[in-house]
N, C-alpha and C. Protein backbone atom coordinates (compact mmCIF):
# COMPACT_ATOMS: atom_id res chain seq x y z
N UNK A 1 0.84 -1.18 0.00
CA UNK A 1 0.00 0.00 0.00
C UNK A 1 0.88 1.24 0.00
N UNK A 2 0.61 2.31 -0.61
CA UNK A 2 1.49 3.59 -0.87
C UNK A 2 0.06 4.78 -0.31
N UNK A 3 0.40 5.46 0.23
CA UNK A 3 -0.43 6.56 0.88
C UNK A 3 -0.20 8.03 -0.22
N UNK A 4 -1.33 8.48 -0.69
CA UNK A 4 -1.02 9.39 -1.55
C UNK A 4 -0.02 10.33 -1.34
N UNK A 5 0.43 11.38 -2.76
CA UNK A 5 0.94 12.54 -2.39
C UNK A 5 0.42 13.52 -1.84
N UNK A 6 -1.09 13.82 -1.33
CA UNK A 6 -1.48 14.05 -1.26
C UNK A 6 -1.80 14.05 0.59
N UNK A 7 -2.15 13.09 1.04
CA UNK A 7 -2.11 12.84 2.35
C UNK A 7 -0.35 12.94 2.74
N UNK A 8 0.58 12.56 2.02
CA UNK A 8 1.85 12.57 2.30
C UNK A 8 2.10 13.71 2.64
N UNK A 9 1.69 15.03 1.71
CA UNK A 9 2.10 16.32 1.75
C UNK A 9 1.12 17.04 2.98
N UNK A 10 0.38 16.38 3.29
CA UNK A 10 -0.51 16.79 4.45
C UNK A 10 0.16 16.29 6.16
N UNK A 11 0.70 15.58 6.07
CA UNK A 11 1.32 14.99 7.38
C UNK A 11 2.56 15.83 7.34
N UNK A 12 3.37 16.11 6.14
CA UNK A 12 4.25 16.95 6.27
C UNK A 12 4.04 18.60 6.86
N UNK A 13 3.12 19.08 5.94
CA UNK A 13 2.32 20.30 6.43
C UNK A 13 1.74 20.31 8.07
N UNK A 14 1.01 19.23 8.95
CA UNK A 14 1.08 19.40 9.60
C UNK A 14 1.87 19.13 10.81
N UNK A 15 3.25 18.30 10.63
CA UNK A 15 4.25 18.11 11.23
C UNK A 15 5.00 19.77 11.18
N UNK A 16 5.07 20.81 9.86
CA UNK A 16 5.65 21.90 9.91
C UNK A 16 5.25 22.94 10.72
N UNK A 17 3.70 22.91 10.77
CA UNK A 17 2.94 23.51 11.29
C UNK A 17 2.47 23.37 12.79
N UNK A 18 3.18 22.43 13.28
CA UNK A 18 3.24 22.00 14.84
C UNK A 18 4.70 22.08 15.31
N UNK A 19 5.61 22.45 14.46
CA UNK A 19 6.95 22.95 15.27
C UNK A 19 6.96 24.17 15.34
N UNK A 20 6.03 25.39 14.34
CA UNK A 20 6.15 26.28 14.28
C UNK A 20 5.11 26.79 14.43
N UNK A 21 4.51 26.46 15.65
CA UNK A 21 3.00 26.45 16.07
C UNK A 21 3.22 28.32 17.11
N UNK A 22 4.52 28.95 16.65
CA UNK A 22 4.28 29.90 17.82
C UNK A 22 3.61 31.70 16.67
N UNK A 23 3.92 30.90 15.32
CA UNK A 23 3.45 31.81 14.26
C UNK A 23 2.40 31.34 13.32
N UNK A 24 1.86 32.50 12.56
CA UNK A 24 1.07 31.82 11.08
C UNK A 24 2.69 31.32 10.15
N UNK A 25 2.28 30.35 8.94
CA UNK A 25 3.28 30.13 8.45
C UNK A 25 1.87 30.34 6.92
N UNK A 26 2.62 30.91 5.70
CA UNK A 26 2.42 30.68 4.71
C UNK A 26 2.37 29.44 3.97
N UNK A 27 1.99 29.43 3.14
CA UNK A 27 2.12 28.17 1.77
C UNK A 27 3.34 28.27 0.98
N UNK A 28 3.72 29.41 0.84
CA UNK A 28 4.83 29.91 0.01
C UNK A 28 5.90 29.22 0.96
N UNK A 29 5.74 29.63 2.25
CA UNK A 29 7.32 29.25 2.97
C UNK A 29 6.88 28.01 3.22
N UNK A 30 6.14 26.93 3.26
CA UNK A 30 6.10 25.43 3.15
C UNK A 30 6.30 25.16 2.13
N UNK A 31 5.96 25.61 0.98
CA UNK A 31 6.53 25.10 -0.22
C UNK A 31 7.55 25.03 -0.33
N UNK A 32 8.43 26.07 0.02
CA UNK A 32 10.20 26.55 0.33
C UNK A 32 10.58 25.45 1.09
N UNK A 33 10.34 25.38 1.56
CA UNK A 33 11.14 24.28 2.93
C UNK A 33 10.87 23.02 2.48
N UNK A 34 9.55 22.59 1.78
CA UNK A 34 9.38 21.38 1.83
C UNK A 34 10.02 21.27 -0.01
N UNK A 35 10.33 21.98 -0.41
CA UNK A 35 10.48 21.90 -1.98
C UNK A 35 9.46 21.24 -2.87
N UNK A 36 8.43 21.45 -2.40
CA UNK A 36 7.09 21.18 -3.39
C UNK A 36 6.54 21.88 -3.73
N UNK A 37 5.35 22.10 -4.98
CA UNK A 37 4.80 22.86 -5.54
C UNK A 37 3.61 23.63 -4.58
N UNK A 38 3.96 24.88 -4.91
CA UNK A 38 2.42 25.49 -3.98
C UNK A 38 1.55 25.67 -4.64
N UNK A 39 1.09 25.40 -5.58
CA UNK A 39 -0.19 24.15 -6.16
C UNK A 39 -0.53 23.75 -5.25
N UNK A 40 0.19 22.37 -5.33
CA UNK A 40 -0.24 20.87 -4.20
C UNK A 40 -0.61 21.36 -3.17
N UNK A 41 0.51 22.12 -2.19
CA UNK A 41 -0.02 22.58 -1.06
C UNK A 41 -1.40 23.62 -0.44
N UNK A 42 -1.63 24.32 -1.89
CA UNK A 42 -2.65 25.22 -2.05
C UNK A 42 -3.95 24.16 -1.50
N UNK A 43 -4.31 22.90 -2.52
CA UNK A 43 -4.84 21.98 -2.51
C UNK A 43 -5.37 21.08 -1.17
N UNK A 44 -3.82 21.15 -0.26
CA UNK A 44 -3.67 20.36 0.56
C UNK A 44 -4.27 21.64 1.62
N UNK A 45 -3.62 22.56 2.19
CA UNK A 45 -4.49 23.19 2.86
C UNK A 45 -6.29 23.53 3.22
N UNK A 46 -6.18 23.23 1.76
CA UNK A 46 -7.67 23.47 1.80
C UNK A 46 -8.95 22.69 2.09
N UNK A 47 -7.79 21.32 1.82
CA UNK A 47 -8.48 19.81 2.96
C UNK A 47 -8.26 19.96 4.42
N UNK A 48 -7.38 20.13 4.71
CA UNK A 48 -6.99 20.36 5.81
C UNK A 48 -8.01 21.47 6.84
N UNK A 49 -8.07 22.62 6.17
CA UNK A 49 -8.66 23.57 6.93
C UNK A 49 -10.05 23.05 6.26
N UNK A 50 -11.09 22.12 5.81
CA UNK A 50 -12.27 21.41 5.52
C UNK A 50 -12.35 21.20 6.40
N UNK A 51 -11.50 19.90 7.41
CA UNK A 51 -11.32 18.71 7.97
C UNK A 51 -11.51 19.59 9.36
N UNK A 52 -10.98 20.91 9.79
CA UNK A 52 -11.15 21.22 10.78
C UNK A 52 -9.80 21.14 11.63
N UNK A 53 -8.57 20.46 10.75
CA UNK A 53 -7.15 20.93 11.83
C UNK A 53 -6.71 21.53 11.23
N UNK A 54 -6.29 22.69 10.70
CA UNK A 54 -5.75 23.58 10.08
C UNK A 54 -6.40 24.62 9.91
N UNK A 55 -6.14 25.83 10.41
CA UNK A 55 -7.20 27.39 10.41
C UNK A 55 -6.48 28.49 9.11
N UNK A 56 -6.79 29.00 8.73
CA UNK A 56 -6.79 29.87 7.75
C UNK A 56 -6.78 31.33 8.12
N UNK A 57 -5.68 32.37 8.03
CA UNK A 57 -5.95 33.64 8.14
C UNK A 57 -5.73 34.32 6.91
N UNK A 58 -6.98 35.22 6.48
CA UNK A 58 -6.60 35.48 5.10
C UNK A 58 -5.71 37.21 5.57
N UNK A 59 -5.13 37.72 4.26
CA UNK A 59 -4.51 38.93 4.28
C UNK A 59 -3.11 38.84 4.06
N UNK A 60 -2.89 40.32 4.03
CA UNK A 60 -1.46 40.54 3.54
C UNK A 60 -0.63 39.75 4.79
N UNK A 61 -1.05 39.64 5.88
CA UNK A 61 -0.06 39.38 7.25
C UNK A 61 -0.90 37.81 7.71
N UNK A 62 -1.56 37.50 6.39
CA UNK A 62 -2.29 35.82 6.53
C UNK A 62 -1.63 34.49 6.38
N UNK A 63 -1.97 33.17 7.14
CA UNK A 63 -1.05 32.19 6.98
C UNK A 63 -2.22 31.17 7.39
N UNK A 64 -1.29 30.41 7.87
CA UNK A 64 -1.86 28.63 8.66
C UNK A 64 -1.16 29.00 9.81
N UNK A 65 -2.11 27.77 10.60
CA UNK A 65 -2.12 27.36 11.88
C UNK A 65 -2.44 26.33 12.32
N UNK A 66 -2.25 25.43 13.26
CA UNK A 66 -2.93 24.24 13.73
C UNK A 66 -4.44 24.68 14.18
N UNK A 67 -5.30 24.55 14.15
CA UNK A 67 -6.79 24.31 14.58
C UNK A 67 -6.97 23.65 16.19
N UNK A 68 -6.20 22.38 15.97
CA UNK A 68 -6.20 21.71 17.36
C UNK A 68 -4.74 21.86 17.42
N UNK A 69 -5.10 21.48 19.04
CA UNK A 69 -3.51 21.09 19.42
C UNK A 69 -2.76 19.67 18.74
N UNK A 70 -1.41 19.33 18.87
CA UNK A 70 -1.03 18.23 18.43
C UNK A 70 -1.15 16.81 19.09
N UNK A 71 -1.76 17.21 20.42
CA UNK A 71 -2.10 16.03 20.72
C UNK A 71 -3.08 15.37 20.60
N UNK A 72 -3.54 16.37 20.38
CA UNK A 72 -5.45 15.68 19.52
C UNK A 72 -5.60 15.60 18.64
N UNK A 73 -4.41 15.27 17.64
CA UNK A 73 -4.73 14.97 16.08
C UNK A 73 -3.95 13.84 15.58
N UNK A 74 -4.94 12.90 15.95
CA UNK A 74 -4.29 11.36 15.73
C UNK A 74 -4.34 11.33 13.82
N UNK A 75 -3.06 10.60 13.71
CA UNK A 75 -2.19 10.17 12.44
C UNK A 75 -3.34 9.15 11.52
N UNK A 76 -3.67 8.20 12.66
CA UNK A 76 -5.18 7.44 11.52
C UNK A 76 -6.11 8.24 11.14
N UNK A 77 -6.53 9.23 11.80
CA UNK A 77 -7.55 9.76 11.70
C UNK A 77 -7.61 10.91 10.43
N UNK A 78 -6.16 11.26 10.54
CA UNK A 78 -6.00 11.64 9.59
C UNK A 78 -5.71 11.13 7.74
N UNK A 79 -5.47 10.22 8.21
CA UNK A 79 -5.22 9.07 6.93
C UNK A 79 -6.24 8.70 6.59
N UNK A 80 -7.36 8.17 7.35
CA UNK A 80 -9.07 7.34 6.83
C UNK A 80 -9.17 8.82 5.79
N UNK A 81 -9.07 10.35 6.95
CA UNK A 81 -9.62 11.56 5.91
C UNK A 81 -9.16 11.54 4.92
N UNK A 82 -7.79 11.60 4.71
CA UNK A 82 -7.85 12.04 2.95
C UNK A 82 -7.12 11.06 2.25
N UNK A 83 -7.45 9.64 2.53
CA UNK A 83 -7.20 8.65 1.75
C UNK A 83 -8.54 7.84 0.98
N UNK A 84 -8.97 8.20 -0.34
CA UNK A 84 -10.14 7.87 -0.86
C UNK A 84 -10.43 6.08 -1.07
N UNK A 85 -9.44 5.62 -1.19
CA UNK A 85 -9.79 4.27 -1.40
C UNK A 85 -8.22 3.30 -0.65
N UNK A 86 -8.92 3.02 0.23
CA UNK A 86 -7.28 2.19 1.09
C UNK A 86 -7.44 0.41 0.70
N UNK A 87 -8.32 0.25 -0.63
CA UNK A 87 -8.27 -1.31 -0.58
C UNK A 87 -7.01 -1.61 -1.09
N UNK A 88 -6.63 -2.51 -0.57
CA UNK A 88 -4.95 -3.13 -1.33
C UNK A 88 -5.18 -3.83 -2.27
N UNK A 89 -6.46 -4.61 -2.63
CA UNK A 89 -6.52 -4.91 -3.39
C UNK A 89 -8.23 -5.03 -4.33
N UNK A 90 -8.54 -5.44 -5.19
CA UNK A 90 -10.06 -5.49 -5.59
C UNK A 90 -10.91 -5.66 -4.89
N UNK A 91 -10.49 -7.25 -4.35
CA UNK A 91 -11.70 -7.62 -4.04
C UNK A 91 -12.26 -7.23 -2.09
N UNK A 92 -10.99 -5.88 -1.63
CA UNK A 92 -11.55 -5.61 -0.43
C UNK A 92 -12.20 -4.44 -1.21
N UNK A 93 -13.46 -4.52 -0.45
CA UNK A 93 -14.58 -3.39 -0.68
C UNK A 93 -16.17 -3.73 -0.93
N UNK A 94 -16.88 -2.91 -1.25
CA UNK A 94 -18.46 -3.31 -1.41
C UNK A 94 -18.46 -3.46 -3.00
N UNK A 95 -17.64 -3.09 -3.68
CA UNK A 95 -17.59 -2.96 -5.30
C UNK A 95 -17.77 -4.26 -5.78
N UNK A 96 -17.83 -4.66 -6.97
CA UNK A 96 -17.74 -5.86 -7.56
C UNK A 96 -16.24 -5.86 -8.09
N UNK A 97 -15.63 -7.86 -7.68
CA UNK A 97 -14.40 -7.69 -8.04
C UNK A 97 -13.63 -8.59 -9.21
N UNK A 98 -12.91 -8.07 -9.93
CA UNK A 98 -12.71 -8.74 -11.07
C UNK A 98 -11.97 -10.12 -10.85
N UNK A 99 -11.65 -10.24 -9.18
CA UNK A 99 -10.98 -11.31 -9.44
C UNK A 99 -11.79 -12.78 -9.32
N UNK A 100 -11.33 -13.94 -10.22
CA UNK A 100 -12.32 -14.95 -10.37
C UNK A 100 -12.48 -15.87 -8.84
N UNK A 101 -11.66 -15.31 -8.01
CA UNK A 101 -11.57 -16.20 -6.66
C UNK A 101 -12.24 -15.62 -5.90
N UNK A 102 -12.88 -14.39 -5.87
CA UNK A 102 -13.45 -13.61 -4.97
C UNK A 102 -14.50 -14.17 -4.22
N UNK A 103 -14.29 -14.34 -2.73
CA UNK A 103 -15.37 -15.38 -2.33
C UNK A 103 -15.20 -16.65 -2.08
N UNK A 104 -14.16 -16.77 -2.41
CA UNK A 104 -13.49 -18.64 -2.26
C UNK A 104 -12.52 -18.72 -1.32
N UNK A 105 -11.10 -17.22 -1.91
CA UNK A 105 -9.89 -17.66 -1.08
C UNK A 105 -9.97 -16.76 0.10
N UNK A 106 -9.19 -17.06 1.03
CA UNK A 106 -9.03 -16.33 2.57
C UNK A 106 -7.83 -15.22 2.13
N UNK A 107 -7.24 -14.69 1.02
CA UNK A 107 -6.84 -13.48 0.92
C UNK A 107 -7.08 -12.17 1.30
N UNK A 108 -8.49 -11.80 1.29
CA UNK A 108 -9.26 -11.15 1.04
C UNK A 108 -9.04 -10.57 3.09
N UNK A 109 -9.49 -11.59 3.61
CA UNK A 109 -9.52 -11.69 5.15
C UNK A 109 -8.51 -10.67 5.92
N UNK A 110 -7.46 -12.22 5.20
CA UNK A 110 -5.58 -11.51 5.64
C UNK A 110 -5.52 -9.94 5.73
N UNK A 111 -5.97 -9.89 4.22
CA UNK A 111 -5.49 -8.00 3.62
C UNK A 111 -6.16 -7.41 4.56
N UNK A 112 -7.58 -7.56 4.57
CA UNK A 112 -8.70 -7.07 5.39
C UNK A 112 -7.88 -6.55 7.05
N UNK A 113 -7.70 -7.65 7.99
CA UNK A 113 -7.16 -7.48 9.11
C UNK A 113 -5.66 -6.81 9.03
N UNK A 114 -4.95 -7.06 8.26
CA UNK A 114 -3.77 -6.34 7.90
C UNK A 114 -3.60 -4.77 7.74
N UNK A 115 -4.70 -4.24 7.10
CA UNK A 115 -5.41 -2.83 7.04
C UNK A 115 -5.73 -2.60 8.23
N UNK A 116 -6.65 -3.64 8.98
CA UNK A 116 -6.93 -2.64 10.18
C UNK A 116 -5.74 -2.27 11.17
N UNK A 117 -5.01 -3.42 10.84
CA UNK A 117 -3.87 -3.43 11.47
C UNK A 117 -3.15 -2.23 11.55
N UNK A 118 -2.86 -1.83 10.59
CA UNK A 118 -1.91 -0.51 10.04
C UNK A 118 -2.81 0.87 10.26
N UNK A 119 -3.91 0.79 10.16
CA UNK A 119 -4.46 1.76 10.78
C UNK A 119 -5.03 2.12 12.02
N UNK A 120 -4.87 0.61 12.87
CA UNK A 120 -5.10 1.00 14.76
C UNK A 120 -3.64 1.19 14.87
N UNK A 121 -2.48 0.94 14.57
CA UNK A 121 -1.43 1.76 14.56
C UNK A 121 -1.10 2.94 14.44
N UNK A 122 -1.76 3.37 13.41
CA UNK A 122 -1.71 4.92 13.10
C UNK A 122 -2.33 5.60 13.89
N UNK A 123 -3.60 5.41 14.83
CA UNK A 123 -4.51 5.75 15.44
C UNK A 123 -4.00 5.89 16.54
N UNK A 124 -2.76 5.22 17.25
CA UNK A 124 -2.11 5.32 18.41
C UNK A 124 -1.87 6.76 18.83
N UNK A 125 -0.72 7.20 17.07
CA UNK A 125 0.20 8.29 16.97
C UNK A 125 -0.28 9.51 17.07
N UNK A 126 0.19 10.46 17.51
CA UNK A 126 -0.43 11.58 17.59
C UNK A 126 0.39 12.87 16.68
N UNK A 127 -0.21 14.00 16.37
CA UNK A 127 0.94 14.63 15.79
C UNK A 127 2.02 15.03 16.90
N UNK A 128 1.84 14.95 17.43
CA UNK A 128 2.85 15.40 18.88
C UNK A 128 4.12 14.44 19.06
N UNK A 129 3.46 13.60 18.95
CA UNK A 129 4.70 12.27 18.88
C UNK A 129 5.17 12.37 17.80
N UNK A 130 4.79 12.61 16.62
CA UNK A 130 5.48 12.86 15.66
C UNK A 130 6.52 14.26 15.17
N UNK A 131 6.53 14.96 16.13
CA UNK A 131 7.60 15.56 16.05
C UNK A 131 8.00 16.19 17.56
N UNK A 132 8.82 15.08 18.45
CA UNK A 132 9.08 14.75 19.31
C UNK A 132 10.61 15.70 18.98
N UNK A 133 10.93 15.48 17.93
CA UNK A 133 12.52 15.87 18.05
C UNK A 133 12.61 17.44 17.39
N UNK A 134 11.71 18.32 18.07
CA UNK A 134 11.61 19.54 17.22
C UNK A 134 13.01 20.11 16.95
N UNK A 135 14.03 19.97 16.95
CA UNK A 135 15.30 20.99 17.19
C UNK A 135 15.74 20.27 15.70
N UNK A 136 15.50 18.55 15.49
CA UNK A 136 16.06 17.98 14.38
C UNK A 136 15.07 18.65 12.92
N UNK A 137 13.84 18.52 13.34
CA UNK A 137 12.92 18.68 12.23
C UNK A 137 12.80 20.33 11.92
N UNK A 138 13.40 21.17 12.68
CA UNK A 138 13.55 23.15 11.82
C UNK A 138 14.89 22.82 11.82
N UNK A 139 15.62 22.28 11.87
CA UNK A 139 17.46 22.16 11.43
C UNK A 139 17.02 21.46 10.02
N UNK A 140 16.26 20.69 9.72
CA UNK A 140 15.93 19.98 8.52
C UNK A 140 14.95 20.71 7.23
N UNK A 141 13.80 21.80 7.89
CA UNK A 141 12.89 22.78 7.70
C UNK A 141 14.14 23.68 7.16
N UNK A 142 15.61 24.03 7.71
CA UNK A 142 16.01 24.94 7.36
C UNK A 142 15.57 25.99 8.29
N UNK A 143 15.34 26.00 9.19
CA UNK A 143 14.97 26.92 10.50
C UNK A 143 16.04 26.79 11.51
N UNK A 144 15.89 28.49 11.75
CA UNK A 144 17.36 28.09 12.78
C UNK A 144 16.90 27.81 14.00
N UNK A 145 17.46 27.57 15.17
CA UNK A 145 17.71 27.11 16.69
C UNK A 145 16.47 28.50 17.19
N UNK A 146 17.01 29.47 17.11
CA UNK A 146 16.31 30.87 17.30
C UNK A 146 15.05 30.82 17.41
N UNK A 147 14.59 30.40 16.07
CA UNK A 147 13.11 30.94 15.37
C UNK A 147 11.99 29.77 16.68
């Protein structure tokens, strides 16, 4: 299973946005730091501040912010949101599946519990835990010690 660019660029955004939780931060300067298009991130914000963790200030002196704190924004929870289809394979889902075994073999099961697996894992994490090592992740941001 591969997790979009999309949710990818969103865990990044809000890992940036929880070390530097003492300002607004732009799109422009996440794009900078993260070297991705501010397109994508345009995009990605705008799920984000949907979803309700990410706030929006518009204006010349406008940015992002966390919405919640980081400890209340569990990593599964965020993944079920903006991951549209997490089957690994066809025949998990309500859809009809092209494969001719569907219904016979215990594949289906495995994958099944394997998913949940990986996502009561994720559900543990919090964004907080995820950037536990703030001094490594703005030395990496390109942020100095200071800021």
């Amino acid at each position: 299973m591969k997790l979009t660019a999309h949710t990818d660029y969103a865990l990044r955004m809000l890992m940036s946005l929880a070390v530097l939780n003492d300002r607004l931060v732009t799109i422009e300067e996440l794009a900078r730091r993260h070297r991705v298009s501010k397109n994508h991130l345009m995009k990605v914000a705008q799920t984000l501040v949907g979803l309700g963790l990410v706030r929006s200030v518009r204006g010349r002196a406008g940015g992002l912010r966390l919405a919640q704190s980081p400890a209340e924004i569990r990593i599964g929870t965020v993944v079920r949101s903006l991951e549209d289809d997490m089957r690994l394979v066809s025949c998990l889902g309500d859809g009809p599946s092209e494969c001719v075994l569907s219904g016979a073999c215990r594949l289906t099961g495995a994958l099944s519990r394997a998913l949940d697996a990986f996502l009561a894992e994720l559900e543990k994490v919090t964004l907080a835990d995820l950037i536990q090592h703030r001094p490594m992740i703005k030395e990496r941001l390109g942020i100095s010690a200071a800021a």
